[in-house]
Protein backbone atom coordinates (compact mmCIF):
# COMPACT_ATOMS: atom_id res chain seq x y z
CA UNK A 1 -84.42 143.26 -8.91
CA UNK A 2 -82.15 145.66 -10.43
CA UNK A 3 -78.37 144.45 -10.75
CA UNK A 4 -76.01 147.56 -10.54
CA UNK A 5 -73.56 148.00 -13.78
CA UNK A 6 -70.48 148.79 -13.22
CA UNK A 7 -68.99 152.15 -14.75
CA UNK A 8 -65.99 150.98 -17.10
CA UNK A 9 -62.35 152.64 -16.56
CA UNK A 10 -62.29 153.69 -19.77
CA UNK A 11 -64.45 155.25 -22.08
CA UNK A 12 -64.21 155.76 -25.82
CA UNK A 13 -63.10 159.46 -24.92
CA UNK A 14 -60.64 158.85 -22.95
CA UNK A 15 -59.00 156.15 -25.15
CA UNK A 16 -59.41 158.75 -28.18
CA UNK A 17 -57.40 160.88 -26.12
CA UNK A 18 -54.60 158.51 -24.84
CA UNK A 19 -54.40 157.80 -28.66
CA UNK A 20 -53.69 160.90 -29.99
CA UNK A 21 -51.14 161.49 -27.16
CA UNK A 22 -49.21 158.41 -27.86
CA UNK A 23 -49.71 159.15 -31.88
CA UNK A 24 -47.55 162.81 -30.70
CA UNK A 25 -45.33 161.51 -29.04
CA UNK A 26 -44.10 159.21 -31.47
CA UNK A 27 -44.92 161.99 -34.44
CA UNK A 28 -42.27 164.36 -32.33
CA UNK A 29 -39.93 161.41 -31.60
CA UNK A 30 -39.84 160.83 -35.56
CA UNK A 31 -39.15 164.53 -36.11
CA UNK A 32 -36.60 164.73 -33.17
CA UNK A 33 -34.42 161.72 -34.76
CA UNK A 34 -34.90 162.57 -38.32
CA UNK A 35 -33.53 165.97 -37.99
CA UNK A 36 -30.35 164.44 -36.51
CA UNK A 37 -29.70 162.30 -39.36
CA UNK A 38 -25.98 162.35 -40.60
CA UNK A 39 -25.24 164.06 -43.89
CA UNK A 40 -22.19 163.26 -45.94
CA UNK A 41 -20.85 166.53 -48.03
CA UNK A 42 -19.00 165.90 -51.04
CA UNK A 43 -16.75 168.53 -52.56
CA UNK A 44 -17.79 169.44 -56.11
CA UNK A 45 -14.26 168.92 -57.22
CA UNK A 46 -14.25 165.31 -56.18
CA UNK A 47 -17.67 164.41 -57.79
CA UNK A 48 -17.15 162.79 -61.35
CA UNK A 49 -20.55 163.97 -62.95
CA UNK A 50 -21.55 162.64 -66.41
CA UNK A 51 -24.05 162.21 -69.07
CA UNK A 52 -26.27 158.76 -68.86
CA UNK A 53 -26.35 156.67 -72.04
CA UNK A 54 -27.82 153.46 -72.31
CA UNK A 55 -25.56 150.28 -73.54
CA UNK A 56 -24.02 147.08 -72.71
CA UNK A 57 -21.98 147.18 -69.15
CA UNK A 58 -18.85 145.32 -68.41
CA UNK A 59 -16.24 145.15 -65.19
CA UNK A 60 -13.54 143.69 -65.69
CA UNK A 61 -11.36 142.61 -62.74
CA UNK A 62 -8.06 141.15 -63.79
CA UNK A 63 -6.66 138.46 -61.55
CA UNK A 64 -3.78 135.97 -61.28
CA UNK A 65 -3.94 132.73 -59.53
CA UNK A 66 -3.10 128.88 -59.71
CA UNK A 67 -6.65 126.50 -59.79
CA UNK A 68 -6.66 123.57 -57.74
CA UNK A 69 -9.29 120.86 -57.50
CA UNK A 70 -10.43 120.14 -54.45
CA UNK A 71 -10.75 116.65 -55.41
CA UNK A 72 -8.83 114.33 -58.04
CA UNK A 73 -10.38 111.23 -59.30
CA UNK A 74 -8.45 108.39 -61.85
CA UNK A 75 -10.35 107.50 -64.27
CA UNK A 76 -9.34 103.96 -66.39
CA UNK A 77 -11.05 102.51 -68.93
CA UNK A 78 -12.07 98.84 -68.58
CA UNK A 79 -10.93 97.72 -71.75
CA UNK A 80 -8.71 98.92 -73.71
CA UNK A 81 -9.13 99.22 -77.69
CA UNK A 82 -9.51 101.62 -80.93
CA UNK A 83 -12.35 102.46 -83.17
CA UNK A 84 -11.87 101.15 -86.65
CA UNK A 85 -14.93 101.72 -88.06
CA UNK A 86 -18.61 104.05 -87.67
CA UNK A 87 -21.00 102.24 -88.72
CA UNK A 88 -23.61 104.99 -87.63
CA UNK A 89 -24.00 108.84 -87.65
CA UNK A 90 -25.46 110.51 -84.89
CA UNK A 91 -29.47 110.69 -85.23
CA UNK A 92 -29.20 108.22 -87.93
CA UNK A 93 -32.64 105.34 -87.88
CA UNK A 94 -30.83 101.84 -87.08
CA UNK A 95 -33.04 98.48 -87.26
C-alpha cells in the first residue's frame, strides 16, 4: 500500500524568495533612515584647529570647598606614658 505524501507549503524556492524580499526591505529601510541622519555644521571661524603633539596631559579644575567627615571617631589611648628609650631599629634581628 502506497501512503500519499503530503506536498509541503513551502519549498526551498519560495523561502529563497521571501528571504531576499525581507533582506530589501530592511536594505531600503537602512538607506531610507540613514540618509535622514542629522548633521551638525560648524562655522570655520568657530573651529579651534591645531597641530597634534604628543606629551603629558593635565586638567586642572580649581575648586573651593570646606571637607567634612561623614563620620568622627575619639580615639584614647589606654595608658598613658612616654618613650624613654629604643632599644631596637626597625628590621633590626632581636633574640
Amino acid at each position: 500500500m502506497d501512503t500519499p505524501i503530503e506536498k509541503r507549503r513551502f519549498g526551498k524556492s519560495k523561502l529563497i524568495t521571501v528571504g531576499l524580499v525581507v533582506t530589501i526591505v530592511f536594505g531600503l529601510v537602512y538607506l531610507v533612515l540613514a540618509a535622514n541622519s542629522s548633521v551638525y555644521a560648524l562655522e570655520k571661524s568657530t573651529a579651534n584647529i591645531g597641530e597634534v603633539t604628543v606629551g603629558q596631559f593635565q586638567e586642572i579644575i580649581p575648586a573651593s570647598g570646606t571637607v567634612e567627615p561623614l563620620k568622627s571617631i575619639m580615639v584614647n589611648a589606654i595608658e598613658g606614658g612616654r618613650v624613654e628609650a629604643v632599644l631596637a631599629e626597625n628590621g633590626a634581628m632581636v633574640k
